[in-house]
Protein backbone atom coordinates (compact mmCIF):
# COMPACT_ATOMS: atom_id res chain seq x y z
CA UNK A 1 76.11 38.94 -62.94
CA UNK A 2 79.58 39.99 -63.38
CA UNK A 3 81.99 38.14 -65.55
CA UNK A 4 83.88 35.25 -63.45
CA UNK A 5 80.46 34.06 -62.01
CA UNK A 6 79.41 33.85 -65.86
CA UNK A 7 82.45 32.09 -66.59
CA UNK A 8 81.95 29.76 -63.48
CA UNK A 9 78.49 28.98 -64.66
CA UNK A 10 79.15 28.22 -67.88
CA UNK A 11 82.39 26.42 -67.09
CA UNK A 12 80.08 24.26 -64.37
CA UNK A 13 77.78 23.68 -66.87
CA UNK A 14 80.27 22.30 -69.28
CA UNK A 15 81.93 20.25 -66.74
CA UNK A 16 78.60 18.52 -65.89
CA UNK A 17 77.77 17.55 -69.51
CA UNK A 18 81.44 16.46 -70.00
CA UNK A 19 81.23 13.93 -66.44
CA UNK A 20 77.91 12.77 -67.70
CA UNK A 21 79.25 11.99 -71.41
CA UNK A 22 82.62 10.85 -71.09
CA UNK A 23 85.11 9.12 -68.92
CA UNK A 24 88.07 10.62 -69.85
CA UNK A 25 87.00 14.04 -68.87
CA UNK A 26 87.48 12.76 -65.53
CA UNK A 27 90.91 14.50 -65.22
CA UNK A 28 89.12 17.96 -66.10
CA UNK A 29 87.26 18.76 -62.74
CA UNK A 30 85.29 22.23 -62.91
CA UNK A 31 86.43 23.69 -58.79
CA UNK A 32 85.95 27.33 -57.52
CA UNK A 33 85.12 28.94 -54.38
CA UNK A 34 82.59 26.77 -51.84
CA UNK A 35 80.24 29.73 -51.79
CA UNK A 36 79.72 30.46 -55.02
CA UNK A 37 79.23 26.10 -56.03
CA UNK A 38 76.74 25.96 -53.40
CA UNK A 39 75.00 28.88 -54.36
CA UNK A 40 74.90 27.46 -58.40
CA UNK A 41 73.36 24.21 -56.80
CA UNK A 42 70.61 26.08 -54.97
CA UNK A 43 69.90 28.36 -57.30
CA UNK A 44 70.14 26.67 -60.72
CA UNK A 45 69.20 23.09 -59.48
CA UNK A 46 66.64 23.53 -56.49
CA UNK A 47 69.33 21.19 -54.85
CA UNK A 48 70.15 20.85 -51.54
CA UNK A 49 72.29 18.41 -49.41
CA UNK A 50 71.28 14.87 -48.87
CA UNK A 51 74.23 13.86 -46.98
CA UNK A 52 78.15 14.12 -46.27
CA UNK A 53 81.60 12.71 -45.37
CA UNK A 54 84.78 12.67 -45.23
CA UNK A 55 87.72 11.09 -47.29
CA UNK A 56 89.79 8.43 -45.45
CA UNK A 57 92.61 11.23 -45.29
CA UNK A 58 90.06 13.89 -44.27
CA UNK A 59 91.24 16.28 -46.91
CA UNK A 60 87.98 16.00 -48.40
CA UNK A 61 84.72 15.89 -48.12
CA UNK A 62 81.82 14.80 -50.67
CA UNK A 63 78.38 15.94 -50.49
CA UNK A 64 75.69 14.69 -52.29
CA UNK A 65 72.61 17.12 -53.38
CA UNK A 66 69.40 16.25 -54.58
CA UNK A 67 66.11 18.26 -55.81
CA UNK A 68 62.92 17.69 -55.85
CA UNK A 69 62.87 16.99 -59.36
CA UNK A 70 65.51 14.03 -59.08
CA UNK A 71 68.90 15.96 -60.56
CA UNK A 72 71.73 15.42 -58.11
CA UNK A 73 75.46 16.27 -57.77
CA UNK A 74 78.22 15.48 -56.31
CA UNK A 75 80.29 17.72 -54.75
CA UNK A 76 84.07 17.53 -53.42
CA UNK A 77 85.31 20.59 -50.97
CA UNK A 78 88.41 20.94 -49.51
CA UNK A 79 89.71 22.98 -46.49
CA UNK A 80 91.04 25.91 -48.26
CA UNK A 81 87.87 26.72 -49.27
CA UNK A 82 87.63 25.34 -52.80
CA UNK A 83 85.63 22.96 -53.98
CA UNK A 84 84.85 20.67 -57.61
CA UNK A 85 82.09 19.38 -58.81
CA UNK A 86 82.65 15.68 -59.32
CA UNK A 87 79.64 14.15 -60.90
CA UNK A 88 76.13 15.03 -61.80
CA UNK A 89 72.81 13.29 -62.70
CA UNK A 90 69.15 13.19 -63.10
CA UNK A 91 66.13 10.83 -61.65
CA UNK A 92 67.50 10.48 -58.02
CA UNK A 93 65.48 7.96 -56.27
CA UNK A 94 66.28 7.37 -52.39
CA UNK A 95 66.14 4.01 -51.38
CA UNK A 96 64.25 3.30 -48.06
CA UNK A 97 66.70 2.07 -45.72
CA UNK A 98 65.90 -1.50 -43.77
CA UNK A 99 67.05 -2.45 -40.63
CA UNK A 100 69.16 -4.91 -40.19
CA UNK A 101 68.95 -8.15 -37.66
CA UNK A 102 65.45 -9.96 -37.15
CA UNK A 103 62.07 -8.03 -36.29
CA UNK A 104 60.99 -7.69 -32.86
């Protein structure tokens, strides 16, 4: 692995712990390339998307991936290609959607 992707790891890494511990690291997003966050996710995390949209601008959009195991993240990309890591967890649980109105 050659040095930036270290860096990028690491830096990811770091960012995650600080979003999960603190709220004033909110300021202090870890971004890069789209490519390269996507391939951390995958091949770090096991995580893959669980859904997507856009900002009310649409200069954003937020994805939300989820493994098997329950981590998830939150992910922020914008068209120039870059995208930030926003916010990251453990023991995902979906929630079975109900439909709304009466029963037929």
């Amino acid at each position: 692995m050659n040095k930036i992707a270290k860096l990028l790891t690491g830096c990811a890494a770091a960012g995650i712990i600080l979003l999960s511990t603190s709220t004033a690291s909110y300021a202090q997003q870890v971004c890069g390339p789209r490519d390269h966050a996507l391939g951390q996710l995958e091949k770090h995390h096991s995580e893959k998307v669980f859904g997507r949209g856009l900002t009310p601008n649409g200069k954003a959009m937020l994805e939300l991936f989820v493994s098997k195991s329950g981590s998830w993240t939150v992910l922020m990309s914008h068209p120039n290609g870059r995208s930030c890591f926003v916010a990251a967890g453990d023991s995902w649980h979906a929630v079975k959607q109900v439909p709304a109105g009466p029963a037929v």
